[in-house]
N, C-alpha and C. Protein backbone atom coordinates (compact mmCIF):
# COMPACT_ATOMS: atom_id res chain seq x y z
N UNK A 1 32.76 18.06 82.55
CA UNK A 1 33.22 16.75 83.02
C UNK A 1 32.27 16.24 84.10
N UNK A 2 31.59 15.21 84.05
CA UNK A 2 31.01 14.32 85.42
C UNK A 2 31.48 14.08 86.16
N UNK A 3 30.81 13.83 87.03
CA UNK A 3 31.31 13.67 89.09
C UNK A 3 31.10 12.06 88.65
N UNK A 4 31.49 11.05 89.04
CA UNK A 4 30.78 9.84 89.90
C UNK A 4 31.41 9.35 90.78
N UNK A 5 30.22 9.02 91.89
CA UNK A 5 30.88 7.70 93.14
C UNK A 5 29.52 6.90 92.74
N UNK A 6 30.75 5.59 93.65
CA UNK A 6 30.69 4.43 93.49
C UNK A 6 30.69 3.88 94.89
N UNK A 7 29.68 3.03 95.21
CA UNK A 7 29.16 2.49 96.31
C UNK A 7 28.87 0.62 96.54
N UNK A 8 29.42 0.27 97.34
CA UNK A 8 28.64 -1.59 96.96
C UNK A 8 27.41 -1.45 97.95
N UNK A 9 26.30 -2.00 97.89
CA UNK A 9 25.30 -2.49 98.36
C UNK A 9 24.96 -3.54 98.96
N UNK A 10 25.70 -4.68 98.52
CA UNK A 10 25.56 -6.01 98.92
C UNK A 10 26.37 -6.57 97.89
N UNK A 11 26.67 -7.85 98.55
CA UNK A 11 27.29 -8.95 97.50
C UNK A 11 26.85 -10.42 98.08
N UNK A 12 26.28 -11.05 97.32
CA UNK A 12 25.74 -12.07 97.54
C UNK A 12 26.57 -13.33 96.39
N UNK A 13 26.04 -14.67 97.14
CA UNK A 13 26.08 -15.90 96.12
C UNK A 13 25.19 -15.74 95.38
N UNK A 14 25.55 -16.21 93.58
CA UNK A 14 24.89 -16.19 92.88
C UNK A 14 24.42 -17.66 92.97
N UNK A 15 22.96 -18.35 93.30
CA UNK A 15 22.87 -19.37 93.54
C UNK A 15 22.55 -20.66 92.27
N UNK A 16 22.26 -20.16 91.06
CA UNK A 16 21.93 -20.43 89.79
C UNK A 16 22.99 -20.65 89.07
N UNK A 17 24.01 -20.23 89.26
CA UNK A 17 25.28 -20.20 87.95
C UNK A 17 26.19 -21.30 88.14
N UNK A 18 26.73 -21.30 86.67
CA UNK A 18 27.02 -22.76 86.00
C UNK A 18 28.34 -22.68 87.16
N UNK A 19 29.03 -22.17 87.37
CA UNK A 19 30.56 -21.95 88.38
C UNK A 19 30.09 -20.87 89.58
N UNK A 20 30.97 -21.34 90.87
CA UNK A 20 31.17 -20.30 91.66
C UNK A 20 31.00 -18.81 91.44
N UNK A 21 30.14 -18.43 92.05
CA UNK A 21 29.86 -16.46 91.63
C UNK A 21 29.25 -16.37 92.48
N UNK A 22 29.56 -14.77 92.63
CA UNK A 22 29.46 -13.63 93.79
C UNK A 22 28.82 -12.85 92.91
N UNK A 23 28.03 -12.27 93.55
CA UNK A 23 27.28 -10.62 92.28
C UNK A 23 27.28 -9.60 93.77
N UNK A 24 27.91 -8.61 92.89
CA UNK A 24 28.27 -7.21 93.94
C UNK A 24 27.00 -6.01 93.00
N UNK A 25 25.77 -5.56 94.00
CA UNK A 25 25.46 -4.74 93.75
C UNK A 25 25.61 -3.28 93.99
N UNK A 26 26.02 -2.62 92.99
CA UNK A 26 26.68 -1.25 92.87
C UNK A 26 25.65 0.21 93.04
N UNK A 27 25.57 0.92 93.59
CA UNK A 27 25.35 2.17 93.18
C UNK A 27 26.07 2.72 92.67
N UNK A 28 25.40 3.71 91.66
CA UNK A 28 26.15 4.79 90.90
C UNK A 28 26.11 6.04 91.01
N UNK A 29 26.27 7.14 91.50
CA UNK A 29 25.90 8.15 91.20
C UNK A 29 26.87 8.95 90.53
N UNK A 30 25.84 9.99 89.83
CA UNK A 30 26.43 11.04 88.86
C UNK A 30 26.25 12.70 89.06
N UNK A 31 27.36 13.39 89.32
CA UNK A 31 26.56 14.48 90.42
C UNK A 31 26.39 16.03 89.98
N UNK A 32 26.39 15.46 88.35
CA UNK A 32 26.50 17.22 87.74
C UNK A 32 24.79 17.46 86.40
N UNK A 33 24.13 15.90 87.07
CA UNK A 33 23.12 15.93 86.19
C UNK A 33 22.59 15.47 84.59
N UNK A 34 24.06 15.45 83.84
CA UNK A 34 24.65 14.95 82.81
C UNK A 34 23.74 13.85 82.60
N UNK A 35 23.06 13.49 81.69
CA UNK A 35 22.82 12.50 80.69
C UNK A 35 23.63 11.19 80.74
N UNK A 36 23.42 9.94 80.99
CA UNK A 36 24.55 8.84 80.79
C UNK A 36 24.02 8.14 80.19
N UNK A 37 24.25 7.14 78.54
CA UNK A 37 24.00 6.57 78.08
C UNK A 37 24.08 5.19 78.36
N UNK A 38 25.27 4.93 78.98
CA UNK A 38 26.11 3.69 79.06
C UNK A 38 27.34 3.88 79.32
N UNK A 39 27.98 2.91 80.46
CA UNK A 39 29.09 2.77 81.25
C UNK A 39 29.69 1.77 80.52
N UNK A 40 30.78 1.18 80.19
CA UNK A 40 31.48 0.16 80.32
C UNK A 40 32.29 -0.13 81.14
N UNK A 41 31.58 -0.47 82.08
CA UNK A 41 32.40 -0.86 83.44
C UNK A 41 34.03 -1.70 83.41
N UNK A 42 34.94 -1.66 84.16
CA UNK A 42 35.65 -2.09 84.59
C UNK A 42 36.12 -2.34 85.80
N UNK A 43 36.59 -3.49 86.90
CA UNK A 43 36.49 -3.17 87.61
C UNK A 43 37.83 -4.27 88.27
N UNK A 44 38.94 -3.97 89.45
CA UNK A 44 39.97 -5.08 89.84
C UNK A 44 39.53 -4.97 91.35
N UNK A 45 39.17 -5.88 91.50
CA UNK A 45 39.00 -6.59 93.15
C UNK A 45 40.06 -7.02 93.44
N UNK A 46 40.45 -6.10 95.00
CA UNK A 46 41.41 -6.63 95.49
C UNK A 46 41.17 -6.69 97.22
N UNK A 47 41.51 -7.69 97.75
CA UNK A 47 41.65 -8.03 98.93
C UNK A 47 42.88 -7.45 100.05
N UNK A 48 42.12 -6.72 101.17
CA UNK A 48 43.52 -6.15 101.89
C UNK A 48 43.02 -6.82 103.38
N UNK A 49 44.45 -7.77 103.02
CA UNK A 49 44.45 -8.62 104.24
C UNK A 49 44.76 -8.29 105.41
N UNK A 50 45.43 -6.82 105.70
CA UNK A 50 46.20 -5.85 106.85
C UNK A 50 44.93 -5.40 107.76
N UNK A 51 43.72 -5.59 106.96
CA UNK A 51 42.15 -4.69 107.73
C UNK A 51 41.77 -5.68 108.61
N UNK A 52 42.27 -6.73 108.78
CA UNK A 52 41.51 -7.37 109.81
C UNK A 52 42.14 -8.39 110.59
N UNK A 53 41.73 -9.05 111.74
CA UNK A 53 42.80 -9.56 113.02
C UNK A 53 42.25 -11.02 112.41
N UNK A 54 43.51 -11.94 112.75
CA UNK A 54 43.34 -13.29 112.59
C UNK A 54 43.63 -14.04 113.75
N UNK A 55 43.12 -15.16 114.04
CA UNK A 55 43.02 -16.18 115.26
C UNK A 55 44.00 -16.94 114.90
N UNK A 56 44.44 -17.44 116.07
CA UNK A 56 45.97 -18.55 115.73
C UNK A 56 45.49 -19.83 114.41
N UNK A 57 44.79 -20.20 114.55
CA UNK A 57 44.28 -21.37 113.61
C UNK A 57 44.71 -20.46 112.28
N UNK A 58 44.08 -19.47 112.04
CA UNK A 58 43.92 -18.66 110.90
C UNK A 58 45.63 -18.29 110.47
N UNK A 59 46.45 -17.66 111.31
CA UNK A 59 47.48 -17.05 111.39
C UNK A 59 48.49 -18.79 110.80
N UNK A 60 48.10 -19.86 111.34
CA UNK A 60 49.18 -20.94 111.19
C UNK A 60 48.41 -21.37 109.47
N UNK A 61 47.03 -21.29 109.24
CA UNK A 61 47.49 -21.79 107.86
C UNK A 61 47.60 -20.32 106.82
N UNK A 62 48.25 -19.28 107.22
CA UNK A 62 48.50 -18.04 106.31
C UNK A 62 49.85 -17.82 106.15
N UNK A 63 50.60 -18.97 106.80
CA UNK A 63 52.12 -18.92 106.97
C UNK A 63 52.67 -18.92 105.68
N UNK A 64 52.33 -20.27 104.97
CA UNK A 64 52.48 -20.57 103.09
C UNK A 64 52.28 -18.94 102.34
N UNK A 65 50.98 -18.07 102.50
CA UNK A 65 51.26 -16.88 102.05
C UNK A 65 51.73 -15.29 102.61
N UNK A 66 52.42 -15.51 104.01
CA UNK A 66 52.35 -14.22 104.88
C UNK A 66 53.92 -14.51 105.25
N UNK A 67 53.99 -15.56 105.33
CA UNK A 67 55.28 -15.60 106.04
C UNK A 67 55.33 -15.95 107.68
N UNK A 68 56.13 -15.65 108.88
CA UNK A 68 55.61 -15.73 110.12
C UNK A 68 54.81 -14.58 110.19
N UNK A 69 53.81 -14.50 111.06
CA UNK A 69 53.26 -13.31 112.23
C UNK A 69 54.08 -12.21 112.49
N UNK A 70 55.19 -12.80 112.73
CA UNK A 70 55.87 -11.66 113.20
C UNK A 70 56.65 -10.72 111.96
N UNK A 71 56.15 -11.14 111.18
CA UNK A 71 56.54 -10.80 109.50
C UNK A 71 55.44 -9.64 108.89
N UNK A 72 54.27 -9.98 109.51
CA UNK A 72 53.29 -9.45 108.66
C UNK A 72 53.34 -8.20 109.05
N UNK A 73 54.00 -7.05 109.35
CA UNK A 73 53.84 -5.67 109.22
C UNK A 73 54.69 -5.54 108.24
N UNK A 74 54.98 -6.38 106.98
CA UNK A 74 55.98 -6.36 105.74
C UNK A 74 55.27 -6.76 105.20
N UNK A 75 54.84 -7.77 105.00
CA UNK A 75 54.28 -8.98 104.17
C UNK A 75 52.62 -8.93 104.24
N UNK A 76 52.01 -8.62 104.82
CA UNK A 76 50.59 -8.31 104.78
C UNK A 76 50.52 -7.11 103.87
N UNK A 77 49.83 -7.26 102.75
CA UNK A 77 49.65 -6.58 101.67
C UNK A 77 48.53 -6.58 100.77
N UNK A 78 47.99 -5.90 100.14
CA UNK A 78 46.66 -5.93 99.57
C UNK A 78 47.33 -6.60 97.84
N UNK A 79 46.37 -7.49 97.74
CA UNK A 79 46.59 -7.87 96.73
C UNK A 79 45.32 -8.23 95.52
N UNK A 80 45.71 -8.24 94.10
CA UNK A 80 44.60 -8.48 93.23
C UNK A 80 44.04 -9.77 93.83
N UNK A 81 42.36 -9.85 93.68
CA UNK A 81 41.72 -11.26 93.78
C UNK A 81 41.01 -11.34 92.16
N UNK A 82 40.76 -10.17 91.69
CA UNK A 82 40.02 -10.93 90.26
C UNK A 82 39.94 -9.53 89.54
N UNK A 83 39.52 -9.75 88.22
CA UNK A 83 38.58 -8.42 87.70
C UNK A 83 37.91 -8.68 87.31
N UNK A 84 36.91 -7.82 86.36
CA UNK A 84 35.62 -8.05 86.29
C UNK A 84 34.84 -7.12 85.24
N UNK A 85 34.24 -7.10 84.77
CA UNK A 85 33.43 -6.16 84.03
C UNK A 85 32.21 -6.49 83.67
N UNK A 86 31.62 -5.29 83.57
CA UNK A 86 29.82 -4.65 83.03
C UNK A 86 29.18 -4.15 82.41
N UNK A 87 28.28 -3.60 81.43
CA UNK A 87 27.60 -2.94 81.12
C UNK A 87 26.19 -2.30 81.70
N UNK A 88 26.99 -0.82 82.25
CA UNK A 88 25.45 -0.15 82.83
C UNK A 88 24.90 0.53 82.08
N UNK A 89 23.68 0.56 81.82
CA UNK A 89 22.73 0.86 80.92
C UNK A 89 22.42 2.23 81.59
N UNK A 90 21.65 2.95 80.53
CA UNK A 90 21.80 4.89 80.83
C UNK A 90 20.75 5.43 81.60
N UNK A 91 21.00 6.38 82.68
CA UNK A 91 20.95 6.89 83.53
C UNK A 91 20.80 8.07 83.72
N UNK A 92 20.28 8.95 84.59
CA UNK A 92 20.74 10.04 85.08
C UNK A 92 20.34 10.54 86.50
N UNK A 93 21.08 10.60 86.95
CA UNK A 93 21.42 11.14 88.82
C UNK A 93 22.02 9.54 89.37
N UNK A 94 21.67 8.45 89.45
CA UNK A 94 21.93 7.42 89.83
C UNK A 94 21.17 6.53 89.50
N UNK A 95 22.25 5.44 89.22
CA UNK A 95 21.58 4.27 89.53
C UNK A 95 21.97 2.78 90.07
N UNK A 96 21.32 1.91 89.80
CA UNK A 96 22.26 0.53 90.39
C UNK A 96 22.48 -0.36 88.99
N UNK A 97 23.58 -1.18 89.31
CA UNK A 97 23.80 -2.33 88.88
C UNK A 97 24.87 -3.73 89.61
N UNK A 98 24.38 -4.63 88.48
CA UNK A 98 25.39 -5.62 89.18
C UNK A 98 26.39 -6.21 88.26
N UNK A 99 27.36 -6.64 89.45
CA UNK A 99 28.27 -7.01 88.55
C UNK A 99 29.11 -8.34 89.42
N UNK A 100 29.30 -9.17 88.26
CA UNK A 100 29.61 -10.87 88.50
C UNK A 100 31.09 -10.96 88.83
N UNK A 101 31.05 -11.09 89.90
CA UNK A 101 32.61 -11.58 90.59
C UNK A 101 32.74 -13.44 90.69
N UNK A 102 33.16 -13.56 89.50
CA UNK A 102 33.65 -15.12 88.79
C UNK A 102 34.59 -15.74 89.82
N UNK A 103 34.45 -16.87 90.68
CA UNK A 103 35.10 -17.10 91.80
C UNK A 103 35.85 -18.41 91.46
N UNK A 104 37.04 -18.86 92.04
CA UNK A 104 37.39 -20.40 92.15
C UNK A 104 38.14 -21.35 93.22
N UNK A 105 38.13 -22.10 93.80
CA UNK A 105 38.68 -22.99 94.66
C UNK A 105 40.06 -23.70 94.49
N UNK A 106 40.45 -23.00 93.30
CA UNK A 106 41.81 -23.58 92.40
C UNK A 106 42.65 -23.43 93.66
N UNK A 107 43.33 -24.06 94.65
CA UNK A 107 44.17 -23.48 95.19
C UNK A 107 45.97 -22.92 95.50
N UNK A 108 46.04 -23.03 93.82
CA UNK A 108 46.93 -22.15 93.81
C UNK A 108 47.09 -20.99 93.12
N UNK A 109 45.68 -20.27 93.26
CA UNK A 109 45.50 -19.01 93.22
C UNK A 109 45.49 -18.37 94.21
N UNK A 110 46.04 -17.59 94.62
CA UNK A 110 46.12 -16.91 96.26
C UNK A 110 45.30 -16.36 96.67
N UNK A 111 44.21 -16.04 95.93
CA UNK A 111 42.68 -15.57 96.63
C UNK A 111 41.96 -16.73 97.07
N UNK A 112 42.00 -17.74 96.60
CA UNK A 112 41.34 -18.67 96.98
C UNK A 112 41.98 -19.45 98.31
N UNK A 113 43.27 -19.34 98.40
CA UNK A 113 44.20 -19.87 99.39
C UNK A 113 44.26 -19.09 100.28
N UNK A 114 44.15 -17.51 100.25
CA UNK A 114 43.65 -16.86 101.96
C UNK A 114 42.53 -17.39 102.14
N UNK A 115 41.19 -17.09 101.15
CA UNK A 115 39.78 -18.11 101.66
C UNK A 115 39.40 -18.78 102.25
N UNK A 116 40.29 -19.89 102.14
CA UNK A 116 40.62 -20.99 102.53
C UNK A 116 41.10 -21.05 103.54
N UNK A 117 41.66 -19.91 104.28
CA UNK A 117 42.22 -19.90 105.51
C UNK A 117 41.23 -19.53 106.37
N UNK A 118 40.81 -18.62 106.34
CA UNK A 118 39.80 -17.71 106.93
C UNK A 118 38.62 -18.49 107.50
N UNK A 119 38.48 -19.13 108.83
CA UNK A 119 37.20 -19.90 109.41
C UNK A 119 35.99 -18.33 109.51
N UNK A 120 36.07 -17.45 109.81
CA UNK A 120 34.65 -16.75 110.18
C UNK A 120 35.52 -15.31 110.41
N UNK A 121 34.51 -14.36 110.17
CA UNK A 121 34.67 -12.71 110.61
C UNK A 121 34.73 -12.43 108.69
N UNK A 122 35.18 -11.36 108.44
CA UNK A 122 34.94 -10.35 107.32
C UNK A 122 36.20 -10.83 106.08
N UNK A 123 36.06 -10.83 104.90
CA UNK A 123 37.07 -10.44 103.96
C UNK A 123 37.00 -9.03 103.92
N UNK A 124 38.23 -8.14 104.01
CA UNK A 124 38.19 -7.06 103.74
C UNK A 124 38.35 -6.68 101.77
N UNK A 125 37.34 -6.19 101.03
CA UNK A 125 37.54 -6.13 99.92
C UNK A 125 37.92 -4.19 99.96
N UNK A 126 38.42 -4.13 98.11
CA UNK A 126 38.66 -3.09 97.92
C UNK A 126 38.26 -3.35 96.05
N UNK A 127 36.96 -2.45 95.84
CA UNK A 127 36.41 -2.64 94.58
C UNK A 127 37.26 -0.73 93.69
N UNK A 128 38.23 -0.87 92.97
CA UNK A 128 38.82 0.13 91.32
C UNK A 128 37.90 -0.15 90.89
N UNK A 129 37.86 0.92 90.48
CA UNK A 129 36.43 0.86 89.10
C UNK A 129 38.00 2.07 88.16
N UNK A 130 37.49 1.68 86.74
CA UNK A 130 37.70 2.11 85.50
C UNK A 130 36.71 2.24 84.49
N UNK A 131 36.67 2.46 83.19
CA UNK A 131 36.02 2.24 82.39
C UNK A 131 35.95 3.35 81.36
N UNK A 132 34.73 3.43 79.98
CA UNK A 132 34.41 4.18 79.43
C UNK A 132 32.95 4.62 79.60
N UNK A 133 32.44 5.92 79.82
CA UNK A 133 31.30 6.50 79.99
C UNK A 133 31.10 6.87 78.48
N UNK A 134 29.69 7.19 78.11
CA UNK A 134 29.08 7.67 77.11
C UNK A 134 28.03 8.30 77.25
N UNK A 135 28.44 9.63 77.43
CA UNK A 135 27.33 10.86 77.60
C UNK A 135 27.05 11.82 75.82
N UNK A 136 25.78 12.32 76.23
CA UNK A 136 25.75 12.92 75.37
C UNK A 136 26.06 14.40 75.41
N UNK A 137 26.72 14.82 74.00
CA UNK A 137 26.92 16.22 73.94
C UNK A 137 26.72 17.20 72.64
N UNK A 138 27.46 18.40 72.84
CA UNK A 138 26.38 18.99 72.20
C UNK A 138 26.06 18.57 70.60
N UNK A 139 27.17 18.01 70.18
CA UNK A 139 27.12 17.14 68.82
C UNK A 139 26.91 15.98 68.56
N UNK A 140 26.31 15.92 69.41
CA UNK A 140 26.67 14.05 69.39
C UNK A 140 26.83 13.62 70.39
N UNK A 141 27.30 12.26 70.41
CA UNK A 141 27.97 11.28 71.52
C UNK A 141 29.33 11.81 72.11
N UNK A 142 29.24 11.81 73.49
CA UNK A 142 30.89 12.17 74.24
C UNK A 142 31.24 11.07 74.73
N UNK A 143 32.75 11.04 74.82
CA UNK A 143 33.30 9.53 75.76
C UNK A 143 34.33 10.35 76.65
N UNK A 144 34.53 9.72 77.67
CA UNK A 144 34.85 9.66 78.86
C UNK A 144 35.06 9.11 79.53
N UNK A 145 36.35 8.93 80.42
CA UNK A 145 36.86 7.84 80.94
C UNK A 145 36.00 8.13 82.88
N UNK A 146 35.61 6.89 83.21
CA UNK A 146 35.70 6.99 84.86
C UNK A 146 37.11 7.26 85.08
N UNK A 147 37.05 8.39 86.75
CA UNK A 147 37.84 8.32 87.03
C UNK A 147 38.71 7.05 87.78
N UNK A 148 40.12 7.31 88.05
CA UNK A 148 40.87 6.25 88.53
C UNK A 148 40.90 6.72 89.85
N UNK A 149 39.73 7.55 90.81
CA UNK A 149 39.83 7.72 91.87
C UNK A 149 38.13 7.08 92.43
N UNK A 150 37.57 6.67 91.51
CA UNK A 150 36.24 5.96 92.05
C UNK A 150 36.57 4.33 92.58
N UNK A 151 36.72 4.55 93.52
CA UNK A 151 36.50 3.05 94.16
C UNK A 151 35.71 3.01 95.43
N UNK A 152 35.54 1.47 96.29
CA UNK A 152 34.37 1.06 97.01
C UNK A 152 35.04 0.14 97.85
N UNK A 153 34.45 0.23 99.14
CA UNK A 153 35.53 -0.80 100.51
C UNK A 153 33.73 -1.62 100.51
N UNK A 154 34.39 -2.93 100.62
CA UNK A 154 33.22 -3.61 101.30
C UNK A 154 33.57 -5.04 102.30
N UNK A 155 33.09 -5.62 103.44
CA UNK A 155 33.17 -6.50 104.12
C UNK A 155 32.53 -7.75 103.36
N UNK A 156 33.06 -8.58 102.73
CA UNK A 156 32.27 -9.82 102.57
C UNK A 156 32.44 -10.86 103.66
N UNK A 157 31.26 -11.36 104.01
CA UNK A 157 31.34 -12.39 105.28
C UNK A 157 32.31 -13.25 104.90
N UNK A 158 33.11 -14.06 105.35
CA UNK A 158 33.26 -15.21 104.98
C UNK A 158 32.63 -16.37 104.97
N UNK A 159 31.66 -16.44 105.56
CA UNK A 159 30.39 -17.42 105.11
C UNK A 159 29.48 -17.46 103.98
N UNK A 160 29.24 -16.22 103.72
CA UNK A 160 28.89 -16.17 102.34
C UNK A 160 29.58 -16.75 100.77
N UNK A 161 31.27 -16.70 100.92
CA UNK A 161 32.38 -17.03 100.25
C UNK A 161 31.90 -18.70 100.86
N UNK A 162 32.48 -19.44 101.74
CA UNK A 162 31.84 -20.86 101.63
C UNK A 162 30.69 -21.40 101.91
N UNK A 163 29.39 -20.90 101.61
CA UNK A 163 28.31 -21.46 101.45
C UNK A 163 28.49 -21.15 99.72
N UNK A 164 28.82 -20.27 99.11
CA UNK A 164 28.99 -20.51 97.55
C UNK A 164 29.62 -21.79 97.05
N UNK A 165 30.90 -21.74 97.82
CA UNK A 165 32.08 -22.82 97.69
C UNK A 165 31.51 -24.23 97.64
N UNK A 166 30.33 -24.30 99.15
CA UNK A 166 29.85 -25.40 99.09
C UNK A 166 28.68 -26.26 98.44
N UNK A 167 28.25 -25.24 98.00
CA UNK A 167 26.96 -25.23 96.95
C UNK A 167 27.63 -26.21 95.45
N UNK A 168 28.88 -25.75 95.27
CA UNK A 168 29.62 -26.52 94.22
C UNK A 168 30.15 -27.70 94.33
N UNK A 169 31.08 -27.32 95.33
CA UNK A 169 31.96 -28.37 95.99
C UNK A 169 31.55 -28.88 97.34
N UNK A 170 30.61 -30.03 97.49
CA UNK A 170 30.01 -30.22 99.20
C UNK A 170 31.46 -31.06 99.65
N UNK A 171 31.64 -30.38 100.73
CA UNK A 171 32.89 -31.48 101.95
C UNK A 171 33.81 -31.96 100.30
N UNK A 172 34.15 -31.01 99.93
CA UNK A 172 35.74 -31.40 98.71
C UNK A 172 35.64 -29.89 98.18
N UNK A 173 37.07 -30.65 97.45
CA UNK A 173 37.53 -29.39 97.05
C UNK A 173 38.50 -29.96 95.95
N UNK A 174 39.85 -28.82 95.14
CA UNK A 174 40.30 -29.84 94.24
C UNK A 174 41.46 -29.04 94.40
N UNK A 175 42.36 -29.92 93.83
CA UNK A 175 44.38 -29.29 93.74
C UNK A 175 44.84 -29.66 92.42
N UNK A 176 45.20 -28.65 91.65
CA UNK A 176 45.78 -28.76 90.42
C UNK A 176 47.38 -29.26 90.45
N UNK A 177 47.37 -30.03 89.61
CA UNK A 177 48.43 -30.81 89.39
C UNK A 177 48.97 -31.39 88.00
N UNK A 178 50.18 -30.85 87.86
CA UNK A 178 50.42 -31.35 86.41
C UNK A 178 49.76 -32.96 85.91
N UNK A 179 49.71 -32.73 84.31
CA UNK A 179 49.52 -34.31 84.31
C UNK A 179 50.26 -35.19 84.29
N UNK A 180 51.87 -35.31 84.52
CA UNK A 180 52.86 -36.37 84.86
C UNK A 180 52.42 -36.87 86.19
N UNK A 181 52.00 -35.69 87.09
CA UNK A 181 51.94 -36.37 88.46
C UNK A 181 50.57 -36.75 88.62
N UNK A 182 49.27 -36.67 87.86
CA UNK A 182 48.30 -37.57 88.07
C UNK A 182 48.61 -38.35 87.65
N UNK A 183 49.11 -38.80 86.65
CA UNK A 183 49.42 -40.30 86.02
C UNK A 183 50.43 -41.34 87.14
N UNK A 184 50.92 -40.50 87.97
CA UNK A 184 51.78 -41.13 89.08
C UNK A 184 51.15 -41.52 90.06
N UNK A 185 49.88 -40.61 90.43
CA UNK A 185 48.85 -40.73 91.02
C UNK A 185 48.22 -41.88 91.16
N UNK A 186 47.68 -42.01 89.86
CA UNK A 186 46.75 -42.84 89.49
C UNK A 186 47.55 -44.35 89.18
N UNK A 187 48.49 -44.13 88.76
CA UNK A 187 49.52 -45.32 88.96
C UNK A 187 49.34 -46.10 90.44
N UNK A 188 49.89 -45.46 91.33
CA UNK A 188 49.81 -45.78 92.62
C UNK A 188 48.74 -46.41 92.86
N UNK A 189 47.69 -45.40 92.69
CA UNK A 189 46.33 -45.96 93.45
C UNK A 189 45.43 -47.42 92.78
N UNK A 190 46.39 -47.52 91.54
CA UNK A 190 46.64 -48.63 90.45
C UNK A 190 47.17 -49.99 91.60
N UNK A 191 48.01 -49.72 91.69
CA UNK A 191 49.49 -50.47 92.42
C UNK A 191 48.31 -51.14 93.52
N UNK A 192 48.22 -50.45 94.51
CA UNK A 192 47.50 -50.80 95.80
C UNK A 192 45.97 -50.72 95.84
N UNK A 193 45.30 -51.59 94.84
CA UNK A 193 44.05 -51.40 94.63
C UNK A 193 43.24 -50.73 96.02
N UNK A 194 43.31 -49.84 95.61
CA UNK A 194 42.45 -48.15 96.08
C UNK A 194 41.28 -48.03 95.89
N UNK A 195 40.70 -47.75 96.24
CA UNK A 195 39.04 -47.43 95.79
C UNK A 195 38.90 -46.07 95.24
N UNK A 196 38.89 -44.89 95.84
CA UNK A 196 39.51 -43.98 95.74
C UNK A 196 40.70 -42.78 96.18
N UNK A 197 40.26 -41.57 95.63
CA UNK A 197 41.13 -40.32 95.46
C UNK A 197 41.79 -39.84 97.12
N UNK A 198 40.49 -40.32 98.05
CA UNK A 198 40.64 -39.95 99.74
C UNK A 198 41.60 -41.13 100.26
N UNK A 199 41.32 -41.85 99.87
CA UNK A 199 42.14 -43.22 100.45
C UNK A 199 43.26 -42.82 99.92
N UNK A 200 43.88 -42.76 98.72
CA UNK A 200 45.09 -43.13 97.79
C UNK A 200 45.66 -41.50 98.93
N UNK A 201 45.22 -40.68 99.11
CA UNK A 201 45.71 -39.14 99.39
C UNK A 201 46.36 -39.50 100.70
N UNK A 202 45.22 -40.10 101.80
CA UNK A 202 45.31 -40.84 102.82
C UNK A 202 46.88 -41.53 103.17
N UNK A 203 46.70 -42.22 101.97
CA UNK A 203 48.11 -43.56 102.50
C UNK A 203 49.00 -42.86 101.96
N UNK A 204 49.43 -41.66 101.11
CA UNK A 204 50.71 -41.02 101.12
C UNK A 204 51.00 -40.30 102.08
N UNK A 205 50.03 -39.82 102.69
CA UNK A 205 50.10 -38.59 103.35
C UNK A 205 50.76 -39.22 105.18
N UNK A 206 50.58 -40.31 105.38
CA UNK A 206 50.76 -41.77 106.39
C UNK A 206 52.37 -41.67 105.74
N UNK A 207 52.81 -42.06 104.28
CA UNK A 207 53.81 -42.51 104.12
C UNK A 207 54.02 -43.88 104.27
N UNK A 208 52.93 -44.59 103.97
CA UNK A 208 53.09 -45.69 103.52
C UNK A 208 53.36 -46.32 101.82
């Protein structure tokens, strides 16, 4: 049976891609010498929001997902932000690869809505790895599962997360909404010839 750990290296904006992306570069190592053909990576990113201190600004817009402050030794909890998968190509003792953490601004996805909270200091991540290995043996091809004890802690800045954000989206962002209520929307901003989406947002938000 193979050893492996699993290490992040960096995670950067992917600055080229058609949507928001992060690429997390991985080390691999393998520690019994074994032959590796190919990994099929798997992998669930999850965010543990308990690793790190928040500033009042931060703490008042985390209320919508934390509850009060004085809540969060309950309610602060690590939760999924995405998954992900790879193909690492074959190896032996170690090696690297990367792998595409597919990002979005949707904000009512709750990874994107702590994000969104967070002015500056660290996301605390937590990278599971799974998958199927393909070593060779003495007949042939062997398969093999990674274990469900290889995983990886890493700090992503939070600047790194919105200089991606903003690379897409400069000074905006977007809120999903059924389509009865854009059409109500757009009605309105119909009604009170509007110019646009900031204005029309503007004069509800007034209550006029």
């Amino acid at each position: 049976m193979s050893a492996y750990t699993f290490s992040v290296l960096d995670v950067t904006a992917e600055p080229y891609a058609a949507s928001p992306q992060l690429t997390a570069r991985l080390r691999i190592e393998e520690s019994t010498g074994r032959r590796v053909h190919a990994i099929a990576l798997r992998c669930q990113v999850r965010i543990e929001p308990q690793r790190r201190r928040y500033e009042p600004a931060e703490q008042d817009a985390l209320r919508g997902l934390f509850g009060e402050p004085e809540r969060w030794g309950e309610t602060l909890k690590a939760f999924q932000w995405m998954q992900a998968n790879a193909t690492v190509q074959g190896f032996t003792g170690e090696t690297e690869a990367e792998l595409a953490l597919p990002c979005t601004y949707d904000l009512e996805v709750i990874g994107a809505r702590y994000l969104h909270a967070l002015d500056a200091g660290d996301v605390p991540l937590n990278l599971l790895f799974s998958g199927t290995v393909f070593t060779k043996g003495a007949t042939g091809f062997e398969v093999e599962q990674v274990p469900w004890a290889c995983e990886a802690r890493w700090h992503l800045p939070v600047r790194v997360w919105r200089e991606m954000i903003d690379a897409f989206f400069p000074n905006s962002g977007y809120v999903r909404v059924s389509g009865d209520v854009l059409k109500e929307l757009a009605a309105y901003r119909a009604r009170h010839d509007l110019i646009g989406w900031d204005e029309t947002m503007r004069r509800l938000l007034a209550g006029r």
